[in-house]
N, C-alpha and C. Protein backbone atom coordinates (compact mmCIF):
# COMPACT_ATOMS: atom_id res chain seq x y z
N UNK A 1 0.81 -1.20 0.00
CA UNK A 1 0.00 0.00 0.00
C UNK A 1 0.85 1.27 0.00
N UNK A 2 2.00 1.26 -0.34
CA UNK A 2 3.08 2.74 -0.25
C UNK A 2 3.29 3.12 0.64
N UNK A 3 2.64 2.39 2.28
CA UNK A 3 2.91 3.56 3.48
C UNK A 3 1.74 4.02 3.42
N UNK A 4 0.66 3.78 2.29
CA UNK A 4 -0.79 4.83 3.31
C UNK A 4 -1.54 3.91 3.48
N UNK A 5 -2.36 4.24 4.65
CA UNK A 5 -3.35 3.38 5.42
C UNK A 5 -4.88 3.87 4.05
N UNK A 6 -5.65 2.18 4.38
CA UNK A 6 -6.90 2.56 3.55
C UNK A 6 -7.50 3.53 3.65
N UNK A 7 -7.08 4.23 4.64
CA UNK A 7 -8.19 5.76 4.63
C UNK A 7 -7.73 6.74 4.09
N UNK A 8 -6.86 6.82 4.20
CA UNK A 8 -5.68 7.88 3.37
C UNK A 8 -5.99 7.75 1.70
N UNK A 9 -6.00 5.96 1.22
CA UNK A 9 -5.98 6.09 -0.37
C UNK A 9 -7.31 6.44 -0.25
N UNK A 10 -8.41 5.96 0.45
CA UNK A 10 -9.73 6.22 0.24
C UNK A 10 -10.14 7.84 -0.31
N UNK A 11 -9.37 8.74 0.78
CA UNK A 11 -9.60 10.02 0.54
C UNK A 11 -8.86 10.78 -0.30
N UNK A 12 -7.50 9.96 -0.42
CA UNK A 12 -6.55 10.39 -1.97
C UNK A 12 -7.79 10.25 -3.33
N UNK A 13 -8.21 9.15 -3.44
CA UNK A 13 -9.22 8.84 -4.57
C UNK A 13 -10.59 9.67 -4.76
N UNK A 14 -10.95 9.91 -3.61
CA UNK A 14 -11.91 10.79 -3.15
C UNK A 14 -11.34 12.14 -4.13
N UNK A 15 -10.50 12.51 -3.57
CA UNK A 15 -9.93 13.63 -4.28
C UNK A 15 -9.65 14.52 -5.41
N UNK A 16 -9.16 12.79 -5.77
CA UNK A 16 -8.33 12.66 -6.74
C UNK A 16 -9.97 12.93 -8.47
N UNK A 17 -10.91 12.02 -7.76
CA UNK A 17 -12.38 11.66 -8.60
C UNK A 17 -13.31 13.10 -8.78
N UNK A 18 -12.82 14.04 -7.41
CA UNK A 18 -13.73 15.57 -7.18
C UNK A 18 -12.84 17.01 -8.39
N UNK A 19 -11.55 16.17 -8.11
CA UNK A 19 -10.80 16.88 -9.44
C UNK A 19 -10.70 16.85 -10.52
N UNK A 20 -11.43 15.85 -10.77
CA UNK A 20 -11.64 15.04 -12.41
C UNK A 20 -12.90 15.84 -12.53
N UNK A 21 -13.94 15.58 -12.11
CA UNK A 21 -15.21 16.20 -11.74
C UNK A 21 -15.32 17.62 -11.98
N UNK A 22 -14.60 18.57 -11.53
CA UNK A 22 -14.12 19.77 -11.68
C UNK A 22 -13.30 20.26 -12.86
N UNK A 23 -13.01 19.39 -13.12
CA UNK A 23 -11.63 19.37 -14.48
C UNK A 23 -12.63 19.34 -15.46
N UNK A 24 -13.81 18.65 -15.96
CA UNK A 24 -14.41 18.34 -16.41
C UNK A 24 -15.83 19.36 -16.75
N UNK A 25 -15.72 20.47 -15.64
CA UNK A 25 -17.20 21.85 -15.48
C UNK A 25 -16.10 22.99 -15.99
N UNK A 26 -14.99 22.94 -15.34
CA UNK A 26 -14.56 24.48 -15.06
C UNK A 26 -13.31 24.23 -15.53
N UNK A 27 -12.77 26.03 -16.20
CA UNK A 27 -11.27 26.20 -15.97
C UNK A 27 -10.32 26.07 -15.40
N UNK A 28 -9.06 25.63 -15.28
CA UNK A 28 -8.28 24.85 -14.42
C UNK A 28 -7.77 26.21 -13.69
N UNK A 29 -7.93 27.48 -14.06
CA UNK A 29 -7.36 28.98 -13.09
C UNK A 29 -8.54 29.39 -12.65
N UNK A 30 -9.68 28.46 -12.99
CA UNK A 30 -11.02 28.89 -11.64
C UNK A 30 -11.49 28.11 -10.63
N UNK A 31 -10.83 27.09 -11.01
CA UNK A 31 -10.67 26.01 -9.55
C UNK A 31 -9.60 26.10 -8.57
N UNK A 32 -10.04 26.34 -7.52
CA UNK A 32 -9.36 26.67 -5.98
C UNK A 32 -9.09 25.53 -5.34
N UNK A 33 -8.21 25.20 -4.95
CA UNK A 33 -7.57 24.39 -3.40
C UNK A 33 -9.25 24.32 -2.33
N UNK A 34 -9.66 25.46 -2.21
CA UNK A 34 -10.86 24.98 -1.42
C UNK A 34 -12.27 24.55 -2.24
N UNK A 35 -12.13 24.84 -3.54
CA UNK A 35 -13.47 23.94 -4.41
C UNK A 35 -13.47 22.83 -4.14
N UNK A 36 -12.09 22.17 -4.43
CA UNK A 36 -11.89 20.81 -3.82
C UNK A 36 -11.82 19.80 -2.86
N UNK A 37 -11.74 20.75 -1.72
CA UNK A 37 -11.91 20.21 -0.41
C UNK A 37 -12.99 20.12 -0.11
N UNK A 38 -13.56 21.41 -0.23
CA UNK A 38 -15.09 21.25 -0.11
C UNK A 38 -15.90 20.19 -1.18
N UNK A 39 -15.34 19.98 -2.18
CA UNK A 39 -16.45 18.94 -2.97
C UNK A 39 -16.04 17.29 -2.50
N UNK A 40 -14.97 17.10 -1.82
CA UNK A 40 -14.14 16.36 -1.43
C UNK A 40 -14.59 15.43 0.02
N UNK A 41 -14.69 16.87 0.86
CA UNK A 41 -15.35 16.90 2.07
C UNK A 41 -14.40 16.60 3.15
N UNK A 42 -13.26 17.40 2.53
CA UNK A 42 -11.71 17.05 3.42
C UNK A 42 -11.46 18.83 3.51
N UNK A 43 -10.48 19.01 4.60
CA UNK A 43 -10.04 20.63 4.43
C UNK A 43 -8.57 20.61 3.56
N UNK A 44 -8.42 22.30 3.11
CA UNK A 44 -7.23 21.80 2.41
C UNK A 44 -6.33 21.40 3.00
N UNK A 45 -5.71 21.59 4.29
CA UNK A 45 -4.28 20.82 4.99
C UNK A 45 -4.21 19.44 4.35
N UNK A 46 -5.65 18.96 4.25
CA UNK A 46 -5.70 17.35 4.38
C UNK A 46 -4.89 17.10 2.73
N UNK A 47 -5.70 18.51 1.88
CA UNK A 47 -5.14 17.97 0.37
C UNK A 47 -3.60 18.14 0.35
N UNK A 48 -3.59 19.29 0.91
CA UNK A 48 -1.93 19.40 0.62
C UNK A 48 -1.09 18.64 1.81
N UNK A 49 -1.40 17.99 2.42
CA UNK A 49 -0.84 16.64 3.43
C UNK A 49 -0.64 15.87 1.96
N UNK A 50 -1.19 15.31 1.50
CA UNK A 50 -1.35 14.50 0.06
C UNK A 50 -0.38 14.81 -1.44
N UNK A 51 -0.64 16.08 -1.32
CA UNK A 51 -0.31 16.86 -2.72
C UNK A 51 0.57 17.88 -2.29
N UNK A 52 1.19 18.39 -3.45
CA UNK A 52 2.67 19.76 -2.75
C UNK A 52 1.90 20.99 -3.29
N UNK A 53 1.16 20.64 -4.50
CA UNK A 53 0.55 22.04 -4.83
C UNK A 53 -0.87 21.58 -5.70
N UNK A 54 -2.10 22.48 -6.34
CA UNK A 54 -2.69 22.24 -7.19
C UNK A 54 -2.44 22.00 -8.45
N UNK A 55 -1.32 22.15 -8.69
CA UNK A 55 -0.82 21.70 -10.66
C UNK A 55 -0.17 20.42 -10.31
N UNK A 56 0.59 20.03 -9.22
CA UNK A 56 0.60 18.55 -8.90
C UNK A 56 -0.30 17.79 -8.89
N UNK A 57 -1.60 18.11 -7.85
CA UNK A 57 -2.48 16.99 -8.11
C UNK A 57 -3.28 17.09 -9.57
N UNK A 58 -3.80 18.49 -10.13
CA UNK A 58 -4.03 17.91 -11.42
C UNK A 58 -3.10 17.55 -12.43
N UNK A 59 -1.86 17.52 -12.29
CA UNK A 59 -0.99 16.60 -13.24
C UNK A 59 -1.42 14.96 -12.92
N UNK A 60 -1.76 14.64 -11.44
CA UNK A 60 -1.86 13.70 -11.12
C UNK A 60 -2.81 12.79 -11.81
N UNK A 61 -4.17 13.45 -11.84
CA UNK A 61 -5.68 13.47 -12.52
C UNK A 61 -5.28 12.58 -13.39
N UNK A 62 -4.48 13.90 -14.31
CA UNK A 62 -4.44 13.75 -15.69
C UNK A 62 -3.59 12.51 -16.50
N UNK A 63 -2.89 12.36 -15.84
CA UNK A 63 -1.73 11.47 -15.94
C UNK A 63 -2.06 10.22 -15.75
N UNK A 64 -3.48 9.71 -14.77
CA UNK A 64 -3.98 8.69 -14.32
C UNK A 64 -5.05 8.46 -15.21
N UNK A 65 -5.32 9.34 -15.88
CA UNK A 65 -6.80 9.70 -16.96
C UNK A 65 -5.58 8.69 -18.51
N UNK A 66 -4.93 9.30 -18.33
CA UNK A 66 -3.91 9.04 -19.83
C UNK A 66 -3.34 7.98 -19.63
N UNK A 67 -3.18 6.95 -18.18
CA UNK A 67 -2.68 6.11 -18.37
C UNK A 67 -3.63 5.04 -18.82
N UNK A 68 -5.00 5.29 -18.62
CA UNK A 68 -5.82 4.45 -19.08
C UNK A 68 -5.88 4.35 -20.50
N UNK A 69 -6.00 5.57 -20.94
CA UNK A 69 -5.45 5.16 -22.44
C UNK A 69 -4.00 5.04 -23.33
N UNK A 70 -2.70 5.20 -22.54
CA UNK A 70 -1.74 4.16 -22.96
C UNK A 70 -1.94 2.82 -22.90
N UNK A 71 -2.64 2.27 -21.41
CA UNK A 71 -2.67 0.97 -21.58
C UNK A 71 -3.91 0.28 -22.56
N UNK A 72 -4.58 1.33 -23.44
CA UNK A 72 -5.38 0.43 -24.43
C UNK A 72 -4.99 0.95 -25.81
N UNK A 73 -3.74 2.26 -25.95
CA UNK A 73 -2.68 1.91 -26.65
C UNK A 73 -1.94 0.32 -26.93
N UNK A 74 -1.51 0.05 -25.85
CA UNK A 74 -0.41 -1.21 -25.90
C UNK A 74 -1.32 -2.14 -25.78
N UNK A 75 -2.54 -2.62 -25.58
CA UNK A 75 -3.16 -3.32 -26.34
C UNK A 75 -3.40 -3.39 -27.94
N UNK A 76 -3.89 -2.27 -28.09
CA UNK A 76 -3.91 -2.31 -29.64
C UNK A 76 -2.95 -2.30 -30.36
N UNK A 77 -1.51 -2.07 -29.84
CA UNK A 77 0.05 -2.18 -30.49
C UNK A 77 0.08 -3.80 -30.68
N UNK A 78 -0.23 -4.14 -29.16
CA UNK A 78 0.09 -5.75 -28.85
C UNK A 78 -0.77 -7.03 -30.20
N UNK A 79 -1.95 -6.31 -30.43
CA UNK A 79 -2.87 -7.03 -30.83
C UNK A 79 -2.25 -7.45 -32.11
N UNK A 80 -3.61 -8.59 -33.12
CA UNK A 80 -3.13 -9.35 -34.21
C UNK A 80 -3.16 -8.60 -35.10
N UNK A 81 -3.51 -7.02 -35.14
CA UNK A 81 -4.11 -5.99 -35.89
C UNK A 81 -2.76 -5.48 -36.78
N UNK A 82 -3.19 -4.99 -38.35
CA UNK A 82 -1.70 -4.81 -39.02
C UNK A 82 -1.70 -3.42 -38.32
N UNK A 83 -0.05 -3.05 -38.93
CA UNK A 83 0.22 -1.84 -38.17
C UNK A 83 -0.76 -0.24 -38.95
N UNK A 84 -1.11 -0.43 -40.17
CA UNK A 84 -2.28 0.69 -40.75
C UNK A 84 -3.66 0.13 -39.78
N UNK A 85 -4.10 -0.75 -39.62
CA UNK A 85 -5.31 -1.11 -38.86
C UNK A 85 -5.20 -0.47 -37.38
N UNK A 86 -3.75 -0.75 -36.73
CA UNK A 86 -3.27 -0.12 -35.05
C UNK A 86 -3.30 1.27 -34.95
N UNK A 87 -2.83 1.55 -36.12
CA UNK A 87 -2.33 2.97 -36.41
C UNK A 87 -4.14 4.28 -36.00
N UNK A 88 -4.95 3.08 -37.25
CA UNK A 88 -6.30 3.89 -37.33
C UNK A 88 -6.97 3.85 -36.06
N UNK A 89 -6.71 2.18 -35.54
CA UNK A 89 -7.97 1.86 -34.32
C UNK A 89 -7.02 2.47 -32.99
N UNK A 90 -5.75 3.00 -33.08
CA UNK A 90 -5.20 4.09 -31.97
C UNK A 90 -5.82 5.54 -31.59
N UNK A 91 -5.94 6.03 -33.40
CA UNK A 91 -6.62 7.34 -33.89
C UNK A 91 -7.89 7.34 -33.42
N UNK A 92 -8.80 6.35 -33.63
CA UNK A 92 -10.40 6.57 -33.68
C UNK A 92 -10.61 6.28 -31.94
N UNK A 93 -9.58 5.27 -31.24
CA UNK A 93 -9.68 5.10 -30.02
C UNK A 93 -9.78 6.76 -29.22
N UNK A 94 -8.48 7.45 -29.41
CA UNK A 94 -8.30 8.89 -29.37
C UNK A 94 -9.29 9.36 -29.57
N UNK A 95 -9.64 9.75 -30.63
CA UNK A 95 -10.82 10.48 -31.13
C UNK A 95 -12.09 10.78 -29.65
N UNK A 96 -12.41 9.20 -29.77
CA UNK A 96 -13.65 8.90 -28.99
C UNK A 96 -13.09 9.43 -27.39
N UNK A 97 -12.02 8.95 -27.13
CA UNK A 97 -11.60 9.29 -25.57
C UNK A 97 -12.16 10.72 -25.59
N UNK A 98 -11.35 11.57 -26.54
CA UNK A 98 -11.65 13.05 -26.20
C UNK A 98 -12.97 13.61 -26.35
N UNK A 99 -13.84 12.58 -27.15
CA UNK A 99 -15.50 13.01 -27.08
C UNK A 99 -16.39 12.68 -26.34
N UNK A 100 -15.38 11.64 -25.57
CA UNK A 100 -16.26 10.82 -23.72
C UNK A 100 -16.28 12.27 -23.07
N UNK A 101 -14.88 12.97 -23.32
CA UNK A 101 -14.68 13.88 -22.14
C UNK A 101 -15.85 14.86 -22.61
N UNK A 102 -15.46 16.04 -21.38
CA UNK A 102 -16.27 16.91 -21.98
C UNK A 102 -15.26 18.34 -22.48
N UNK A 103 -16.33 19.19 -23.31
CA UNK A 103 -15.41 20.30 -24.10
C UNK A 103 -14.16 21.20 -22.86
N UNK A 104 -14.95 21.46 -21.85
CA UNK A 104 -13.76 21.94 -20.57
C UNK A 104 -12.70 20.83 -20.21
N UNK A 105 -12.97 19.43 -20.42
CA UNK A 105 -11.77 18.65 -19.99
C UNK A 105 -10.77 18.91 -21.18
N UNK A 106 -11.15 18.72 -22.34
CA UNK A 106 -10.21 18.70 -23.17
C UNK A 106 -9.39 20.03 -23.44
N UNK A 107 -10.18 20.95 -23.04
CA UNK A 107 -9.38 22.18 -23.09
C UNK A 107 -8.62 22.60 -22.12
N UNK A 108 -9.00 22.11 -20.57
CA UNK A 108 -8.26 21.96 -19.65
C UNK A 108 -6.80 21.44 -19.89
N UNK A 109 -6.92 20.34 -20.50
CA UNK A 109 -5.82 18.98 -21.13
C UNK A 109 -4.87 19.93 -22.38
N UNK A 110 -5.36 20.32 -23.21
CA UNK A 110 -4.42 21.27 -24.11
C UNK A 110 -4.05 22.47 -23.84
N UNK A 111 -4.72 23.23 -23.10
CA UNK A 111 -4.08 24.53 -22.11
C UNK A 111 -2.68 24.17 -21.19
N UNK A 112 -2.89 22.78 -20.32
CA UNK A 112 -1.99 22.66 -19.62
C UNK A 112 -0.90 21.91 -20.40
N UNK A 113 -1.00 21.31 -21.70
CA UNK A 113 -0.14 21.20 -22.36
C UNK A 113 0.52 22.17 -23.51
N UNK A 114 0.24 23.09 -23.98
CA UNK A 114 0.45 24.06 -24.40
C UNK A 114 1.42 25.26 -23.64
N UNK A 115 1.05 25.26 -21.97
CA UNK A 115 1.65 26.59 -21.58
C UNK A 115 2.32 25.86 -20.20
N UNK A 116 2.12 24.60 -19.59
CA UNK A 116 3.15 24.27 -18.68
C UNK A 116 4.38 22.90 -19.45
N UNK A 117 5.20 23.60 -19.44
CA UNK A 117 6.81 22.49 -19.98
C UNK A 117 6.94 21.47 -19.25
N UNK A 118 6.47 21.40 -18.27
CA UNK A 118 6.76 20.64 -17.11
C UNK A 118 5.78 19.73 -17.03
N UNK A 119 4.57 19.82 -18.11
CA UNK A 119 3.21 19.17 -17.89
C UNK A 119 3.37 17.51 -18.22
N UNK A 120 4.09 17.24 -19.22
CA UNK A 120 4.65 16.30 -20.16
C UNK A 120 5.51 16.25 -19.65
N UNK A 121 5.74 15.11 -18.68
CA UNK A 121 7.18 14.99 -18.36
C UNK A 121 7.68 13.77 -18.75
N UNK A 122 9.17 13.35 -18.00
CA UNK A 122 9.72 12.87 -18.89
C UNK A 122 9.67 11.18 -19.00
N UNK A 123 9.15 10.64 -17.62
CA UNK A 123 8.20 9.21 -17.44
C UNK A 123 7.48 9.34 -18.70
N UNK A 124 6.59 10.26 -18.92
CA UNK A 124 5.16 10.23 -19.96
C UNK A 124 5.75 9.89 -21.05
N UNK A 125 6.69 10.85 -21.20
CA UNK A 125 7.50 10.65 -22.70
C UNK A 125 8.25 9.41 -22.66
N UNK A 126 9.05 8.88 -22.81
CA UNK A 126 9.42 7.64 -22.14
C UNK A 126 8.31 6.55 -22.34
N UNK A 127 6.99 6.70 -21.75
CA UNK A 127 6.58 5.50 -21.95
C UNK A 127 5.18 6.19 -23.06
N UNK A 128 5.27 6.99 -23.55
CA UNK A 128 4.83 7.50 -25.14
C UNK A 128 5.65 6.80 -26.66
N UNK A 129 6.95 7.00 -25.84
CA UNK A 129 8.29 6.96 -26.79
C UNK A 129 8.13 5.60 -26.79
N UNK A 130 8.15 4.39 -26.60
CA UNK A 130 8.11 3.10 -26.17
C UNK A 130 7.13 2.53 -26.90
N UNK A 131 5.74 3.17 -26.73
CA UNK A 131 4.60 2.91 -26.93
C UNK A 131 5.09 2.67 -29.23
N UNK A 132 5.11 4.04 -29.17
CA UNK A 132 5.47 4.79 -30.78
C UNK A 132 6.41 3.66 -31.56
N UNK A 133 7.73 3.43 -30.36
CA UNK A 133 8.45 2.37 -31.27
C UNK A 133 8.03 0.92 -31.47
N UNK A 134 7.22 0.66 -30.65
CA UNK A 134 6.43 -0.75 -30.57
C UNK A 134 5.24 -0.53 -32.18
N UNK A 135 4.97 0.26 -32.15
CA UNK A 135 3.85 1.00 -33.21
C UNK A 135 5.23 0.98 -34.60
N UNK A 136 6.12 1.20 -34.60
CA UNK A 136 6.96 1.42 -35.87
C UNK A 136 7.75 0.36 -35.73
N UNK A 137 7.67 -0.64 -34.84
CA UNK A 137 8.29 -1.87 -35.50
C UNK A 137 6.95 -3.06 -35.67
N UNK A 138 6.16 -2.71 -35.49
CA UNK A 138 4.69 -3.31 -36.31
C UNK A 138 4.67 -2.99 -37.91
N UNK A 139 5.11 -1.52 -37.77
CA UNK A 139 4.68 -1.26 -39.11
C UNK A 139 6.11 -1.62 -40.17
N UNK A 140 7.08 -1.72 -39.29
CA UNK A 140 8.65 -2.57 -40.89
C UNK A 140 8.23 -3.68 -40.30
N UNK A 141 7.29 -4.59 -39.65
CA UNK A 141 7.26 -5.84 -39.53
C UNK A 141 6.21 -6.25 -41.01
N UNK A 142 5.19 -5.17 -41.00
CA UNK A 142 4.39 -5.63 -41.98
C UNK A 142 4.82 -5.14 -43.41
N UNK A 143 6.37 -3.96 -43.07
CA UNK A 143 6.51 -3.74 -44.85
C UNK A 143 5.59 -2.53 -45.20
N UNK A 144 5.43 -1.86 -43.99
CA UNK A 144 4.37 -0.92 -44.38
C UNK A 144 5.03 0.41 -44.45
N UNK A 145 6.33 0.66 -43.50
CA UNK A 145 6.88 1.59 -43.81
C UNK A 145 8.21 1.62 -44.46
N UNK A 146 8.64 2.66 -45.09
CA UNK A 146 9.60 2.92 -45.97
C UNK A 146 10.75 2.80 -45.28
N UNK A 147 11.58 1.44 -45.52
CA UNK A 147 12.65 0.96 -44.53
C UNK A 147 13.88 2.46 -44.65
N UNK A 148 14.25 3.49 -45.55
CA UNK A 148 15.11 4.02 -45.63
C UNK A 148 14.58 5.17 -44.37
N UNK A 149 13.81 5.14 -44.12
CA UNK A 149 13.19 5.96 -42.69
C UNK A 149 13.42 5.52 -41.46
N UNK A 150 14.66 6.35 -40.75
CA UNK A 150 14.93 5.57 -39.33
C UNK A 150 13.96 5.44 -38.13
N UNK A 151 14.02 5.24 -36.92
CA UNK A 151 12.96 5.03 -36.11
C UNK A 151 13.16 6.67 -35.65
N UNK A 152 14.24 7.02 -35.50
CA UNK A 152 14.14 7.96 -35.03
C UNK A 152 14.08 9.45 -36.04
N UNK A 153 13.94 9.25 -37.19
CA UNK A 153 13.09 10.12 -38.01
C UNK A 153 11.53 10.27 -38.26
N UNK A 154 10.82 9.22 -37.96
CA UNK A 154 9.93 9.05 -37.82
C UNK A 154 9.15 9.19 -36.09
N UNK A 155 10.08 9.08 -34.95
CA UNK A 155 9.81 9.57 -33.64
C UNK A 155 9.82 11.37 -33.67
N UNK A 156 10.94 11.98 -34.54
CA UNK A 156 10.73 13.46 -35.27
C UNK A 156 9.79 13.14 -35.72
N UNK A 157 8.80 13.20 -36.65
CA UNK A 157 7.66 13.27 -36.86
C UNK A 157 6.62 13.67 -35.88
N UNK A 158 6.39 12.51 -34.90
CA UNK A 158 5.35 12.14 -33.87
C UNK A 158 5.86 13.37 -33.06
N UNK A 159 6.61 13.92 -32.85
CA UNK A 159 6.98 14.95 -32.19
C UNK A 159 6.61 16.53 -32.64
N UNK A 160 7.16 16.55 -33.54
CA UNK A 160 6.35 17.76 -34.47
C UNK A 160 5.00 17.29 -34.51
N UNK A 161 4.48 16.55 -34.65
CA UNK A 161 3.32 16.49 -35.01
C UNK A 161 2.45 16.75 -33.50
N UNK A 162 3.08 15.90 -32.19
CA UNK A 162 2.68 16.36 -30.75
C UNK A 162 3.18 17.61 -30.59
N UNK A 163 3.99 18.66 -30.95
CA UNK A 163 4.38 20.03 -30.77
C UNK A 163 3.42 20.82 -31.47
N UNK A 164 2.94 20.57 -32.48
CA UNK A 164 1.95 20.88 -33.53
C UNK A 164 1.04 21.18 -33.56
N UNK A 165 0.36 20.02 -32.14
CA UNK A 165 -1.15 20.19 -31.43
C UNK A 165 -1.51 21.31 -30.28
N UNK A 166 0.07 22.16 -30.10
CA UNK A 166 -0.16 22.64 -29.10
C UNK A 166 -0.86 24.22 -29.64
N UNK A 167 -0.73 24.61 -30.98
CA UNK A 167 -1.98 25.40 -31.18
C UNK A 167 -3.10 25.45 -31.27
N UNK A 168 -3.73 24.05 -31.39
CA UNK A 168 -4.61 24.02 -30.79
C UNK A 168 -5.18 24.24 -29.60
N UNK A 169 -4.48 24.63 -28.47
CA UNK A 169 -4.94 24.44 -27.09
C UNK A 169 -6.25 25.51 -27.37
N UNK A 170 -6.33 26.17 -27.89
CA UNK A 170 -7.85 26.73 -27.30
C UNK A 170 -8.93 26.42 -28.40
N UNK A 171 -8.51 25.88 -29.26
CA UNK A 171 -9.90 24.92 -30.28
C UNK A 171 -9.50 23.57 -30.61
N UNK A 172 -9.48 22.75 -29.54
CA UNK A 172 -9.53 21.00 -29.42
C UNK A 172 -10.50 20.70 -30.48
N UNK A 173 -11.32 21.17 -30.92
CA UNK A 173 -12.47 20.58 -31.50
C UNK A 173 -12.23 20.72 -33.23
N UNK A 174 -11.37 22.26 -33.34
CA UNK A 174 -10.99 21.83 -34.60
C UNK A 174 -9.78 20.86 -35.19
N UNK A 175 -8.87 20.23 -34.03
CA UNK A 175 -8.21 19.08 -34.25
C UNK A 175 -8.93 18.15 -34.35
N UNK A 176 -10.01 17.90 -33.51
CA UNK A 176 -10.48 16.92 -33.69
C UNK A 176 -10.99 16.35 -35.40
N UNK A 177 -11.82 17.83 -35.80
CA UNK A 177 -12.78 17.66 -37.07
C UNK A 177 -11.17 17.22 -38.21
N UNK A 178 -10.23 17.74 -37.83
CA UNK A 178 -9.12 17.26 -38.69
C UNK A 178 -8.19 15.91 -38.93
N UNK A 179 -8.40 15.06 -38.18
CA UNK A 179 -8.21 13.58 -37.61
C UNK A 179 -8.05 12.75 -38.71
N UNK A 180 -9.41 12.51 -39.72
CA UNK A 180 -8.98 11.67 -40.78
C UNK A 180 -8.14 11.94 -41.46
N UNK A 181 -7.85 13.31 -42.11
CA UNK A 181 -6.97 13.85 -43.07
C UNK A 181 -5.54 13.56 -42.60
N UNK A 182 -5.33 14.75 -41.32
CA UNK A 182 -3.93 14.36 -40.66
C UNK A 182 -3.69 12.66 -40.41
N UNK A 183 -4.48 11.41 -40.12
CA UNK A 183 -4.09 10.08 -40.26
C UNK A 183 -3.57 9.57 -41.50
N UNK A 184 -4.56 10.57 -42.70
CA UNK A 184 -4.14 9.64 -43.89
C UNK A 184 -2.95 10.47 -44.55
N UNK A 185 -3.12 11.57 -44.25
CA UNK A 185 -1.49 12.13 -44.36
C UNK A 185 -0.03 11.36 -43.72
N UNK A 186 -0.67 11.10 -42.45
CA UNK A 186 0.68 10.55 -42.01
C UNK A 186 1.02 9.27 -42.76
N UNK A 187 -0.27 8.26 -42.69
CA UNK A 187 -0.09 7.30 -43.15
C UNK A 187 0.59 6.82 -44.58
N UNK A 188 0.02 7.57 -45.42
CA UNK A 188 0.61 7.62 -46.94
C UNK A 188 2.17 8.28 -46.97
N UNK A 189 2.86 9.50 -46.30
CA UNK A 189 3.60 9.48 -45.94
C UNK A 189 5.08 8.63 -45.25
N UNK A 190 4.74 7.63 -44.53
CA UNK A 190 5.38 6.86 -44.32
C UNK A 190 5.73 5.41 -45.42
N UNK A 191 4.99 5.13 -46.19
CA UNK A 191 5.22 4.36 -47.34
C UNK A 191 6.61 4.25 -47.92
């Protein structure tokens, strides 16, 4: 259990679920340390006993939100699926994640990636980076990409292309409407 007693994770999760909740209505610079306690039903000492600041625990959120969908990333890397089939059912997986959320989460999510450096750190990347090369040795497994293209010209890519998104941070929705094009761009591209 890390050193915390069940009541501790109980009310970490508690927390952790009232910030998602919030992440999800409101702007991430109109939510207070005490919105949360109070929706929580803890005072803040208790949050920041837990947490060092508010951009910690919502890095925390968020990071726990995204690991759910790396790990159905690396399913769909893992799967019997060719690497153009992984590639799409990664994309459309994406797609849908960000249309579960709602329009304030996702803008929450590209604001704080857009204007904190520190948001994306370097675990994330790391096991992004991992994810990507598992994804590009699917695709010279099937002959799908253009072997004179190194892994790491093509990790440039995914990079520009994740640096790329960050003008979007205040219209998520017109990345979104852009999805098929930018897939079949990339895709034909790599050939």
């Amino acid at each position: 259990m890390n050193g915390y007693t069940k009541n501790k994770l109980e009310k970490m999760a508690k927390i952790e679920r009232v910030t998602l909740d919030l992440l999800n209505q409101f702007p991430i610079k109109t939510i207070a340390m005490t919105d949360i306690a109070q929706a929580a039903g803890v005072s803040k000492v208790t949050i920041f006993n837990y947490y060092d600041s508010k951009q910690m625990l919502i890095k925390k959120v968020i990071f726990d939100h995204f690991q759910m969908i790396y790990d159905q990333y690396d399913r769909i890397v893992s799967s019997d699926l060719s690497f153009e089939a992984a590639y799409r059912a990664i994309t459309q997986f994406q797609l849908a994640a960000m249309q579960q959320n709602t329009a304030c989460l996702n803008q929450n999510i590209m604001t704080l990636y857009a204007t904190d450096p520190t948001f994306y750190d370097q675990a994330a990347r790391d096991q992004s980076q991992q994810l990507m090369l598992a994804l590009i040795g699917k695709g010279r497994t099937d002959g799908f990409i253009n072997p004179r293209y190194s892994d790491d010209t093509i990790l440039s890519l995914f990079q520009i292309y994740s640096e790329g998104m960050k003008i979007f941070g205040e219209t998520p929705d017109k990345l979104l409407a852009m999805t098929d094009d930018l897939t079949a761009i990339f895709l034909n591209g790599l050939r």
